[in-house]
C-alpha atoms as a PDB file:
ATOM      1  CA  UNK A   1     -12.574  -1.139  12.014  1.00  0.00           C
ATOM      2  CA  UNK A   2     -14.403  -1.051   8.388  1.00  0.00           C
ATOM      3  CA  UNK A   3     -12.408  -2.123   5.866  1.00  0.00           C
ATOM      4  CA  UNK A   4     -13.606  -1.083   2.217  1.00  0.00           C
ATOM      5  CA  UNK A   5     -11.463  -1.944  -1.430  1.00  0.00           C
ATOM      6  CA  UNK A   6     -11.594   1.123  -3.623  1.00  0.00           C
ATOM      7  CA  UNK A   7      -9.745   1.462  -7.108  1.00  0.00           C
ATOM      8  CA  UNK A   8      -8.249   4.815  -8.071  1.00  0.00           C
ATOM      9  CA  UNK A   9     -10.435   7.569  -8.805  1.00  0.00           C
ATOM     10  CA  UNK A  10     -13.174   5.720  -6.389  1.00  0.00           C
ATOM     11  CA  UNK A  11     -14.118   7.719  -3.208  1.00  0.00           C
ATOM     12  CA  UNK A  12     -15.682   6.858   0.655  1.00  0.00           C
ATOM     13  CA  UNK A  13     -17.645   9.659   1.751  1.00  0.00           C
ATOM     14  CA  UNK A  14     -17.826  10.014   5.772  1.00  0.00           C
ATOM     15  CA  UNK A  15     -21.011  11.413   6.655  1.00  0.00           C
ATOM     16  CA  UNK A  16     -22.365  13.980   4.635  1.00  0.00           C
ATOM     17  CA  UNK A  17     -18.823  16.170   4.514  1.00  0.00           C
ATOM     18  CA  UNK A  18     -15.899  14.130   3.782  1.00  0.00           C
ATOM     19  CA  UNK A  19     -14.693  12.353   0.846  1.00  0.00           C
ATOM     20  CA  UNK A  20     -11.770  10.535   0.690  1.00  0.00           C
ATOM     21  CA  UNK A  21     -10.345   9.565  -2.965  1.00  0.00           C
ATOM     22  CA  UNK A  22      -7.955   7.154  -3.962  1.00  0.00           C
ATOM     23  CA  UNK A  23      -5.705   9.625  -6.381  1.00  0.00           C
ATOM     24  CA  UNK A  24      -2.985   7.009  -7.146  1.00  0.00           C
ATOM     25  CA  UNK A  25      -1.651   3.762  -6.664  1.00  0.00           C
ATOM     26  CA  UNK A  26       1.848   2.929  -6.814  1.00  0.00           C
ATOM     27  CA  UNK A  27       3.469  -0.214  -5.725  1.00  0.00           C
ATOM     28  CA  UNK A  28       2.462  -0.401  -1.483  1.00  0.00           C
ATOM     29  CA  UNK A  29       1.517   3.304  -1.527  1.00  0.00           C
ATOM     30  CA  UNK A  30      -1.339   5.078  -2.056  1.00  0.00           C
ATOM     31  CA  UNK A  31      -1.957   8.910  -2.240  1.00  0.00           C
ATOM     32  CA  UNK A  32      -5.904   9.870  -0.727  1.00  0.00           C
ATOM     33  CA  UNK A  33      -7.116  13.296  -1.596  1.00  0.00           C
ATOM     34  CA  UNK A  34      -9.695  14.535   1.334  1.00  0.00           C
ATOM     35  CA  UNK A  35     -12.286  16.658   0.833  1.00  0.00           C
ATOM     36  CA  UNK A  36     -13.270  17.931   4.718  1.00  0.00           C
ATOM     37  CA  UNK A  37     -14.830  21.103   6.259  1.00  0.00           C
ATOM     38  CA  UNK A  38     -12.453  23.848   6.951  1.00  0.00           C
ATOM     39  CA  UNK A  39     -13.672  23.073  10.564  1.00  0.00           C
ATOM     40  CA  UNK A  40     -12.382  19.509  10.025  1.00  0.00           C
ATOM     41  CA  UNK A  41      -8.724  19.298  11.211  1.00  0.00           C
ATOM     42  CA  UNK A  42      -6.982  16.594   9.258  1.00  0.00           C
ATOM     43  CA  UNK A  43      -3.377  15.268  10.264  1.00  0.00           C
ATOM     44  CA  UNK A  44      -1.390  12.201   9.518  1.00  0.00           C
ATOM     45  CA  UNK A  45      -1.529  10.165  12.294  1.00  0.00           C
ATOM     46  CA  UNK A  46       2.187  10.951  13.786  1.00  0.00           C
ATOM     47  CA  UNK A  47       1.458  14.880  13.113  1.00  0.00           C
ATOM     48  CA  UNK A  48      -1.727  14.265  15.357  1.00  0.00           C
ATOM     49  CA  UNK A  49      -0.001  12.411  17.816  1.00  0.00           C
ATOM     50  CA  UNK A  50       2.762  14.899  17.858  1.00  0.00           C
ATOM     51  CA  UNK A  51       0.084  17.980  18.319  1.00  0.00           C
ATOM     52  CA  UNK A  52      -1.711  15.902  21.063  1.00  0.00           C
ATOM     53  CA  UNK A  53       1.865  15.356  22.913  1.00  0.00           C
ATOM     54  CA  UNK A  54       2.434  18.906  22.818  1.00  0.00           C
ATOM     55  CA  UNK A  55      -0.583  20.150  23.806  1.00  0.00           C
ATOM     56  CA  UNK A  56      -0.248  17.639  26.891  1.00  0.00           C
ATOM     57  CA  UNK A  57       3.195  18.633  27.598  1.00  0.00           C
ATOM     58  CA  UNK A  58       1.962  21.715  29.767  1.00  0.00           C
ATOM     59  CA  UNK A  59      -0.054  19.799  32.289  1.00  0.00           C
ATOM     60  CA  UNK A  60       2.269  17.365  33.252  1.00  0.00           C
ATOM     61  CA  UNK A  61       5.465  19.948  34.316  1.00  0.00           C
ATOM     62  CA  UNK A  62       2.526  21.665  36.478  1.00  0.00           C
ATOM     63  CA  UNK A  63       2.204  19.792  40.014  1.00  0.00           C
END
């Protein structure tokens, strides 16, 4: 894993395509604006998890 500091208003671009900025810091939170493809699905990681589960959920009730 690459771990980078950024202050707010600093970005990390991925690639050519997407940005992530710091937008604000408050306390043990930060808020990250992403600038991605519309091509580029982008979830928190329990919303991805979630979609994964789901879409997995068909193939193991077949057998």
């Amino acid at each position: 894993m690459l771990v980078l500091s950024r202050q707010r208003d600093e970005s990390i671009m991925i690639g050519d395509q997407i940005k992530i900025t710091i937008v604000d810091i408050r306390g043990d939170k930060i808020r990250i604006g992403i600038d991605a493809p519309a091509n580029v699905a982008v979830h928190r990681e329990e919303v991805y998890q979630a979609i994964k589960n789901q879409a997995e959920a068909p193939g193991q009730q077949e057998g």
